[in-house]
Protein backbone atom coordinates (compact mmCIF):
# COMPACT_ATOMS: atom_id res chain seq x y z
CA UNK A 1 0.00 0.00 0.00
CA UNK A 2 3.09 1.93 0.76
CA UNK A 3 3.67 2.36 -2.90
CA UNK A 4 0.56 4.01 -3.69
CA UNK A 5 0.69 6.52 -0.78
CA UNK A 6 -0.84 6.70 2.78
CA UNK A 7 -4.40 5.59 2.79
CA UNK A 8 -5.98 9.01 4.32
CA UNK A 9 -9.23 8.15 3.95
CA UNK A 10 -8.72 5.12 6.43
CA UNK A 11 -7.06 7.51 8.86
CA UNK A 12 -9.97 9.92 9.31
CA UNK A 13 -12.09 6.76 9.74
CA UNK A 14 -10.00 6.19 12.83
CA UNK A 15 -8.95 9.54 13.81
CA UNK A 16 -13.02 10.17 14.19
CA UNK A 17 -14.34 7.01 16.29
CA UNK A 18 -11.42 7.71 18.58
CA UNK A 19 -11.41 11.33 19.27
CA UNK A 20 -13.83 11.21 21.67
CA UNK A 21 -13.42 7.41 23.10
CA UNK A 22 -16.69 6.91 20.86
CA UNK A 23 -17.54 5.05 18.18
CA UNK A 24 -18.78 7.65 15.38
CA UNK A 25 -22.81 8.44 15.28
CA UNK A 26 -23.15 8.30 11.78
CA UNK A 27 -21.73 6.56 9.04
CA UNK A 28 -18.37 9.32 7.28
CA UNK A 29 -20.39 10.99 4.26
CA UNK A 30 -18.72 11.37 1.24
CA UNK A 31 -18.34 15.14 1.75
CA UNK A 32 -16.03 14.34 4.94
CA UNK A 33 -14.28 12.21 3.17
CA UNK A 34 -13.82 14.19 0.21
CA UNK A 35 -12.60 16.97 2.49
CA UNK A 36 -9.95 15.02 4.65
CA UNK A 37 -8.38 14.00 1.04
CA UNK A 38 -8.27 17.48 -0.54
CA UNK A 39 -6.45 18.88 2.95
CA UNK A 40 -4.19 16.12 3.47
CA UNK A 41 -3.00 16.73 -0.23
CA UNK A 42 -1.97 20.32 0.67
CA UNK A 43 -4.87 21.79 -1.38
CA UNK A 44 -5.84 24.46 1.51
CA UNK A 45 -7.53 25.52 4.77
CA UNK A 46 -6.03 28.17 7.41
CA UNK A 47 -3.37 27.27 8.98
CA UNK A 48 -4.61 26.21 12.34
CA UNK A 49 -6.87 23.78 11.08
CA UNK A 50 -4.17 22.15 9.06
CA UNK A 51 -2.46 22.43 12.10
CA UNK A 52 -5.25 20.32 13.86
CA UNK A 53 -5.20 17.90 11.16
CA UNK A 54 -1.43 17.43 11.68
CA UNK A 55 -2.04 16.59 15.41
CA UNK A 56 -4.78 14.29 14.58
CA UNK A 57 -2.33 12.09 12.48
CA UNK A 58 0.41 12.30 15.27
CA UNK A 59 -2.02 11.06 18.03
CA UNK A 60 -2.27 7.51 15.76
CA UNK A 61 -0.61 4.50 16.81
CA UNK A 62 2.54 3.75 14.47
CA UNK A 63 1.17 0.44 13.56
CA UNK A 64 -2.18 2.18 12.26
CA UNK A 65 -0.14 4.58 10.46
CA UNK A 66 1.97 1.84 9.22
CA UNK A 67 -0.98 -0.26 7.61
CA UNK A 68 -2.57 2.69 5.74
CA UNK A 69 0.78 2.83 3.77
CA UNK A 70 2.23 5.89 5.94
CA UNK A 71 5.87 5.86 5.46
CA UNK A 72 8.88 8.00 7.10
CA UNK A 73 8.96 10.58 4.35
CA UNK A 74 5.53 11.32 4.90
CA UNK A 75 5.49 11.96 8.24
CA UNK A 76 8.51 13.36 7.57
CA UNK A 77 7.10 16.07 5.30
CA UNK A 78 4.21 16.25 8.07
CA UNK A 79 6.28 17.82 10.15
CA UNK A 80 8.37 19.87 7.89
CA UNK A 81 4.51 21.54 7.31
CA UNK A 82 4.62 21.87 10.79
CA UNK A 83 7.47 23.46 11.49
CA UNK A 84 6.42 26.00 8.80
CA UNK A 85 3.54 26.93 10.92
CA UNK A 86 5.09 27.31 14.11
CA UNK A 87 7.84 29.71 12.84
CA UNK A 88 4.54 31.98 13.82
CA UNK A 89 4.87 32.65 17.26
CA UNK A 90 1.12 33.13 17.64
CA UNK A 91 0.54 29.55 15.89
CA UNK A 92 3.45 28.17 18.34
CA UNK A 93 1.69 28.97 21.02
CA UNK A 94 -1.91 27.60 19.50
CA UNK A 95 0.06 23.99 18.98
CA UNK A 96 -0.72 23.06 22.55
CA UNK A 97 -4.37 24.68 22.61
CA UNK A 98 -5.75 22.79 19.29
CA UNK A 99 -3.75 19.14 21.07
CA UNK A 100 -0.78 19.51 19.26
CA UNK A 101 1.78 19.78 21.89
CA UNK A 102 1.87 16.45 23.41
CA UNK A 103 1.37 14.49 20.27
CA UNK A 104 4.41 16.08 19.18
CA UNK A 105 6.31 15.34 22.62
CA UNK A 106 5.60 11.97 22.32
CA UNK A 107 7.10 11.65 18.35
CA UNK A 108 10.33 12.60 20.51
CA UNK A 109 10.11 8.51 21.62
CA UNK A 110 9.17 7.18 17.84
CA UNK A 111 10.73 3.99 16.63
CA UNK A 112 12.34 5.84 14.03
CA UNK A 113 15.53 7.88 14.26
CA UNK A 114 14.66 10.18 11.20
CA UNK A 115 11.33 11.31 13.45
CA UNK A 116 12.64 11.61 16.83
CA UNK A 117 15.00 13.45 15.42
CA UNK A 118 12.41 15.67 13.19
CA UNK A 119 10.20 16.18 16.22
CA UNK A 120 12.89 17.64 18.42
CA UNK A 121 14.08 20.08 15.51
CA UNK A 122 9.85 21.49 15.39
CA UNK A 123 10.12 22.07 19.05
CA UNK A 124 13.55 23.91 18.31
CA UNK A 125 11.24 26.47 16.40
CA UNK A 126 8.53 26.08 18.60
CA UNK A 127 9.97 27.39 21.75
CA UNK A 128 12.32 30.05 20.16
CA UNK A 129 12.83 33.20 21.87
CA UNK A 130 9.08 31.94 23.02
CA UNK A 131 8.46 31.73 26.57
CA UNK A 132 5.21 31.22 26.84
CA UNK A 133 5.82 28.02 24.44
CA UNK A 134 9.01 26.99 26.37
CA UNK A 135 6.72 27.24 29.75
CA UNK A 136 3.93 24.93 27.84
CA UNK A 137 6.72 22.51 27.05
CA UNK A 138 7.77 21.90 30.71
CA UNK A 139 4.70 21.59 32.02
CA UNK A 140 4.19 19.11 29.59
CA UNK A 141 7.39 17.08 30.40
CA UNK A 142 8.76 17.99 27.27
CA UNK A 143 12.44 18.60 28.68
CA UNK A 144 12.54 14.91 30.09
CA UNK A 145 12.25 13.07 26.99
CA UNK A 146 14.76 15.61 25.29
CA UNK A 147 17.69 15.52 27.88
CA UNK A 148 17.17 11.28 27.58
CA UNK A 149 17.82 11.75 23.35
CA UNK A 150 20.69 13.99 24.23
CA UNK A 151 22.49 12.00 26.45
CA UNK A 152 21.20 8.45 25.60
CA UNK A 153 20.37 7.91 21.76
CA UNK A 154 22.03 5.70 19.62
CA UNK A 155 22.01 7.81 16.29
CA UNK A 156 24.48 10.91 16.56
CA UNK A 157 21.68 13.35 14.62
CA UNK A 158 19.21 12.62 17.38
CA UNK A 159 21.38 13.30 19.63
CA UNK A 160 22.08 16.83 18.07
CA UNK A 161 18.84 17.90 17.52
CA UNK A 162 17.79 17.25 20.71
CA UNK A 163 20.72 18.72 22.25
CA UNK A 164 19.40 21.89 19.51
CA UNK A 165 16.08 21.72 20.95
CA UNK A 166 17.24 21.84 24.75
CA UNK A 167 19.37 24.76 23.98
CA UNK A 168 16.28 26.51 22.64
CA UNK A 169 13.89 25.87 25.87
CA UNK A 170 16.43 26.97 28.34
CA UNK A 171 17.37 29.86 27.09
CA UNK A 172 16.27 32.84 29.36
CA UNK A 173 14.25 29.87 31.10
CA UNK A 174 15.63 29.71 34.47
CA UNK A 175 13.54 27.05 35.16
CA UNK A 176 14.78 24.99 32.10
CA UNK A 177 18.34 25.93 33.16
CA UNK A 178 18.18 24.73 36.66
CA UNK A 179 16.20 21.74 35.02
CA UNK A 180 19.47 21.18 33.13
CA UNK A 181 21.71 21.35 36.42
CA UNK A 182 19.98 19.00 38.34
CA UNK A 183 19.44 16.41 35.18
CA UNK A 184 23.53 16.45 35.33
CA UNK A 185 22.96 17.97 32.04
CA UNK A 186 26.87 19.14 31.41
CA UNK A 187 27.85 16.11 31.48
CA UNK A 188 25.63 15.55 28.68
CA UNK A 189 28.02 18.60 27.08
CA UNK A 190 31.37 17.08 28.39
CA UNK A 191 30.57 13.58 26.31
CA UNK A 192 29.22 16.09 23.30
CA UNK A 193 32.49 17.97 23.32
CA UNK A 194 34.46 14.03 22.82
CA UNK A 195 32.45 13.18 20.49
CA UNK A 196 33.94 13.47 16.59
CA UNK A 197 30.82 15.41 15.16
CA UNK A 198 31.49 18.68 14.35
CA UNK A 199 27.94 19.82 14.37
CA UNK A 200 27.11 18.62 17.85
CA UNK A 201 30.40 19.95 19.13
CA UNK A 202 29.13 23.33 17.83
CA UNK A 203 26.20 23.22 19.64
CA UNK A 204 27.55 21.97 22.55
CA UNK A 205 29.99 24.73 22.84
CA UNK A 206 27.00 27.28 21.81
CA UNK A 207 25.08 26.30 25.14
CA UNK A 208 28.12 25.71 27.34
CA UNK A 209 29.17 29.42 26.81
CA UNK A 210 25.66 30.68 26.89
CA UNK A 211 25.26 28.91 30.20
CA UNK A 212 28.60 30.87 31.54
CA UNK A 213 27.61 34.18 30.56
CA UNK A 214 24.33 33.74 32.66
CA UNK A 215 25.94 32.29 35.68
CA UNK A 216 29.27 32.58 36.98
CA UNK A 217 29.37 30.42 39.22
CA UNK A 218 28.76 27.35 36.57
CA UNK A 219 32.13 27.92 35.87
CA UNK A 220 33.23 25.51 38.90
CA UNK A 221 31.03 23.08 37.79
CA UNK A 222 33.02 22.84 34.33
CA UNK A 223 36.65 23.60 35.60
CA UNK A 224 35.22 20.23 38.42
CA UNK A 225 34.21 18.32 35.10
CA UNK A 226 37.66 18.82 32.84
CA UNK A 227 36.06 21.68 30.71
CA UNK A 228 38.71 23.43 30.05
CA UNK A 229 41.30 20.88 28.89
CA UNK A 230 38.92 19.73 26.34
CA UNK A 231 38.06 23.36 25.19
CA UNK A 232 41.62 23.67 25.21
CA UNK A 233 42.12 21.13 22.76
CA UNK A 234 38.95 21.78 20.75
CA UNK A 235 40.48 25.41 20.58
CA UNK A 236 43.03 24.05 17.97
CA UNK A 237 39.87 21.85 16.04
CA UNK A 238 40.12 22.52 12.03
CA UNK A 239 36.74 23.81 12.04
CA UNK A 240 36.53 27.64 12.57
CA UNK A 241 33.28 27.81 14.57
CA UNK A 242 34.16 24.87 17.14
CA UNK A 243 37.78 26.74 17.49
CA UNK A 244 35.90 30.03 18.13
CA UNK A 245 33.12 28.76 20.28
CA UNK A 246 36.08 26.74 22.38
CA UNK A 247 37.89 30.51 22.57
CA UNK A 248 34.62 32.17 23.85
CA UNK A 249 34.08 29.58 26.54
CA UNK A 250 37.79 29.51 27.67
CA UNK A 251 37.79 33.69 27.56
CA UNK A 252 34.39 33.31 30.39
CA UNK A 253 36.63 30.95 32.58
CA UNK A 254 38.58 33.96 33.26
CA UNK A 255 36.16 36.25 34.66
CA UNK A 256 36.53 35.63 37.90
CA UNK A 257 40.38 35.25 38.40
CA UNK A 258 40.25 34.53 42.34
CA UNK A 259 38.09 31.58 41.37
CA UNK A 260 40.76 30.33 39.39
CA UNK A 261 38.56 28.26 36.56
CA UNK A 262 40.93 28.60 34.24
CA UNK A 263 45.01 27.53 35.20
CA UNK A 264 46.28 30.64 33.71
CA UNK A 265 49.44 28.80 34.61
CA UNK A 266 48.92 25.64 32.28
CA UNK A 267 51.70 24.98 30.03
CA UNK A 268 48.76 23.37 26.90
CA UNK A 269 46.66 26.93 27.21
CA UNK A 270 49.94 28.97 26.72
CA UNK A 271 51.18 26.45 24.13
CA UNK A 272 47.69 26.98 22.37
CA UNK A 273 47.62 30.34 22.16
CA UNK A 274 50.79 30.35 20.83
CA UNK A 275 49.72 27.86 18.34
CA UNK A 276 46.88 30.25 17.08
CA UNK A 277 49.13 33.32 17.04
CA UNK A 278 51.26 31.66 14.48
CA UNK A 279 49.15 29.96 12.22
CA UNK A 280 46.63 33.68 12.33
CA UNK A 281 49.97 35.83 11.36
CA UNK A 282 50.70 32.73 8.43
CA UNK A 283 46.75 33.01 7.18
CA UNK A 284 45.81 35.09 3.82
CA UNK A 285 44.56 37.86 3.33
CA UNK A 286 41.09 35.72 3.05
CA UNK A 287 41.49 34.00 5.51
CA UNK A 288 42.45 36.65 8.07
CA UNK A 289 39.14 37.89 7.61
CA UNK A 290 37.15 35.09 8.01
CA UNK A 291 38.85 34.31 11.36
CA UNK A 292 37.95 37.82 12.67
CA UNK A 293 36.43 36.87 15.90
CA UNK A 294 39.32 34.05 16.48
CA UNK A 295 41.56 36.94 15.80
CA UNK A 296 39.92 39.10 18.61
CA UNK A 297 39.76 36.01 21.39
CA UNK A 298 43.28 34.95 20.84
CA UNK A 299 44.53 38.56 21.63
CA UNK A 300 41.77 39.39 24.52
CA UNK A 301 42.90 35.71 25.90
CA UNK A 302 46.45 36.45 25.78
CA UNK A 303 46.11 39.72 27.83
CA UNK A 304 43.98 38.78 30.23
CA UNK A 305 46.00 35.70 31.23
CA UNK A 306 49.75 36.99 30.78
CA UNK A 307 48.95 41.13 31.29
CA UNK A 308 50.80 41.88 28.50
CA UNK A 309 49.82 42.85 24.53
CA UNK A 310 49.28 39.49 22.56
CA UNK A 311 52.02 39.59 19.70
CA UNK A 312 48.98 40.06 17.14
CA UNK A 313 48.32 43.28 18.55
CA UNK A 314 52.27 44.24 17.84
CA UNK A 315 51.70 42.84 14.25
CA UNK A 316 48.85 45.35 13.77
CA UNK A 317 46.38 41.37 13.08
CA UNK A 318 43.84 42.16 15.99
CA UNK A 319 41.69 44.74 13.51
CA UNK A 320 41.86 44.57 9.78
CA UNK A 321 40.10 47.41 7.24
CA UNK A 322 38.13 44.27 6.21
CA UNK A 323 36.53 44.14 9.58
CA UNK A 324 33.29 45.91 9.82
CA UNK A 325 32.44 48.42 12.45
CA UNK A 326 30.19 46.67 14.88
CA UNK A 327 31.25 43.16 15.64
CA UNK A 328 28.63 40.14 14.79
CA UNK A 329 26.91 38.45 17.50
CA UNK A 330 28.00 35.17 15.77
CA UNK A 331 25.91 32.70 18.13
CA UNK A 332 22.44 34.46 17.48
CA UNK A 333 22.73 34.84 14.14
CA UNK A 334 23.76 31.18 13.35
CA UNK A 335 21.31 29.47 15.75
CA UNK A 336 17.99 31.34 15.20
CA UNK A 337 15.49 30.99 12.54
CA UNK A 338 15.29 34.47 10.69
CA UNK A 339 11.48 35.01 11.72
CA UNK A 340 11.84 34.14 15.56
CA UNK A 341 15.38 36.37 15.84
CA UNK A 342 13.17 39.46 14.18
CA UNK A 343 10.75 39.06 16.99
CA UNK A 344 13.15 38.79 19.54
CA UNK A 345 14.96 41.81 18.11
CA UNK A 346 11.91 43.82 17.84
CA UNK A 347 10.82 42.93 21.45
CA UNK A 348 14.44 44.04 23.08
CA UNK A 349 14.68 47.09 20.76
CA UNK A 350 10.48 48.15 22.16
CA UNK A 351 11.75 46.62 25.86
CA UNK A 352 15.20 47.52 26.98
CA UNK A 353 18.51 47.72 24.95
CA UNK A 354 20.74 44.41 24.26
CA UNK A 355 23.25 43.15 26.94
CA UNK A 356 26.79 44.26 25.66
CA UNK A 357 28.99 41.01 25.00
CA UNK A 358 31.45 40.66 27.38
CA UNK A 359 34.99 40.05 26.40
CA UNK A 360 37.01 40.69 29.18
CA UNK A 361 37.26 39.60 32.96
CA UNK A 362 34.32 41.64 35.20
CA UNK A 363 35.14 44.70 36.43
């Protein structure tokens, strides 16, 4: 059946004598039926009842699904549709009101990797910069099943979506964060950092340094775990953004100098640095200006941990005419859909101007 698509019709069958633990009053009429067809085949209808339709479907057992010729790429392309909707923030927060919510949470457990790992990248965009979506998601138990794909999974991209998705409902969720604590969720990070994919070192790295900034004193907890040797070495990694996001988490370990978080000491970080300066002042022209921000944490590293100008500064490397004026806030504008980071944008710029980025030690 597989082969001549999913049997919708046979769904809505189901979908209708179980919505309400009832078997259905009247026999489906052709109109019904006719109608379930021409949505599930993308023809039309608003948004939120598409949306409605959507949760319907995920609310079916995966046998059920299965036997009316429902493969992964459909359900795939479900949720892609999905997704699309919720990049509204007003139809994010309808997903739980219409029952979509906890159908979705549940996909999160699906037999198949492609879906789990689908479903956590929806709830990415679901809870973005949204906190009345995040706060729907924990009281729905969302973060459990998330934090046990991040840590536990077998397949790698599950693993990083979730991890993705996480990252998303914590952020400016203190609730979420100190969820994270007390789940032992860095050492979630710590095996993330090990791993060999680049992508979910990246995010790793993204929420490890996000973490810092909002709390200081999580810097013990990571200097306790072995943080910084592996951010030392991951400081070195071929791949720009991991060497950058390893720079930025190294440069918050340094904030508080009597807490000592970073050995300032260590013969590796000095080595490292080193390391950086030489293969920056050997880079081209090209190349020295797409490693900008390495450029800036190499030299701000150096003189915060041996009080003295970093020998890029005495080459003149530190600024470049190719740099612009304002420097990028690199993290937001790799890790945010476009839609969600207007709105949050828009909301600090009606609220209260952004936090400045903080590159040196606290004053």
């Amino acid at each position: 059946m597989a082969n001549n698509g999913p049997s919708w019709d046979g769904l809505l069958k189901w979908s209708l004598s179980h919505s309400d633990g009832a078997s259905p009053s009247r026999p489906l009429s052709e109109e019904d039926r006719q109608w379930f067809m021409e949505a599930m085949q993308g023809h039309t209808i608003d948004s939120i009842s598409r949306m409605k339709q959507i949760s319907q479907i995920m609310k079916m057992p995966e046998q059920l699904l299965e036997s009316q010729g429902v493969t992964t790429d459909d359900l795939e392309g479900m949720l892609d549709e999905l997704q699309e909707h919720v990049e509204s923030i007003d139809l994010a927060n309808d997903l739980h009101s219409i029952g979509g919510l906890v159908p979705l949470l549940s996909y999160l457990k699906n037999s198949n990797a492609k879906i789990r790992a689908k479903a956590a990248d929806v709830l990415t965009t679901v809870v973005q910069n949204n906190p009345r979506s995040q706060q729907l998601v924990m009281e729905a138990n969302g973060f459990e099943p998330l934090l046990t794909n991040f840590i536990t999974d077998t397949d790698i991209r599950v693993r990083t979506k979730a991890l993705g998705a996480i990252s998303s409902l914590i952020r400016h969720n203190q609730q979420g964060i100190t969820a994270f604590r007390l789940a032992n969720g860095y050492a979630g990070l710590r095996d993330a950092l090990v791993s060999d994919t680049v992508r979910f070192q990246r995010k790793a790295l993204n929420l490890i340094h996000y973490l810092l900034q909002e709390s200081n004193s999580d810097c013990k907890i990571v200097r306790d775990l072995g943080f910084p040797r592996i951010m030392i070495h991951l400081a070195s990694n071929q791949d720009l953004e991991v060497r950058e996001f390893a720079l930025r988490g190294l440069l918050e370990l340094t904030r508080e100098e009597s807490e000592r978080n970073l050995d300032r000491a260590d013969v590796n970080l000095r080595q490292l640095l080193e390391e950086r300066t030489r293969r920056i002042i050997a880079m081209s022209e090209e190349d020295l200006c797409a490693a900008r921000e390495e450029r800036e944490l190499v030299d701000i590293l150096w003189t915060v941990c041996y009080d003295e100008p970093s020998l890029l500064r005495e080459r003149g490397l530190v600024y470049l005419p190719c740099d612009d004026e304002m420097a990028p806030d690199v993290v937001r504008d790799r890790f945010e859909p476009p839609l969600r980071a207007w709105a949050a944008r828009r909301d600090d710029e009606i609220n209260e101007p952004p936090v400045p980025l903080l590159l040196g030690p606290a004053q």
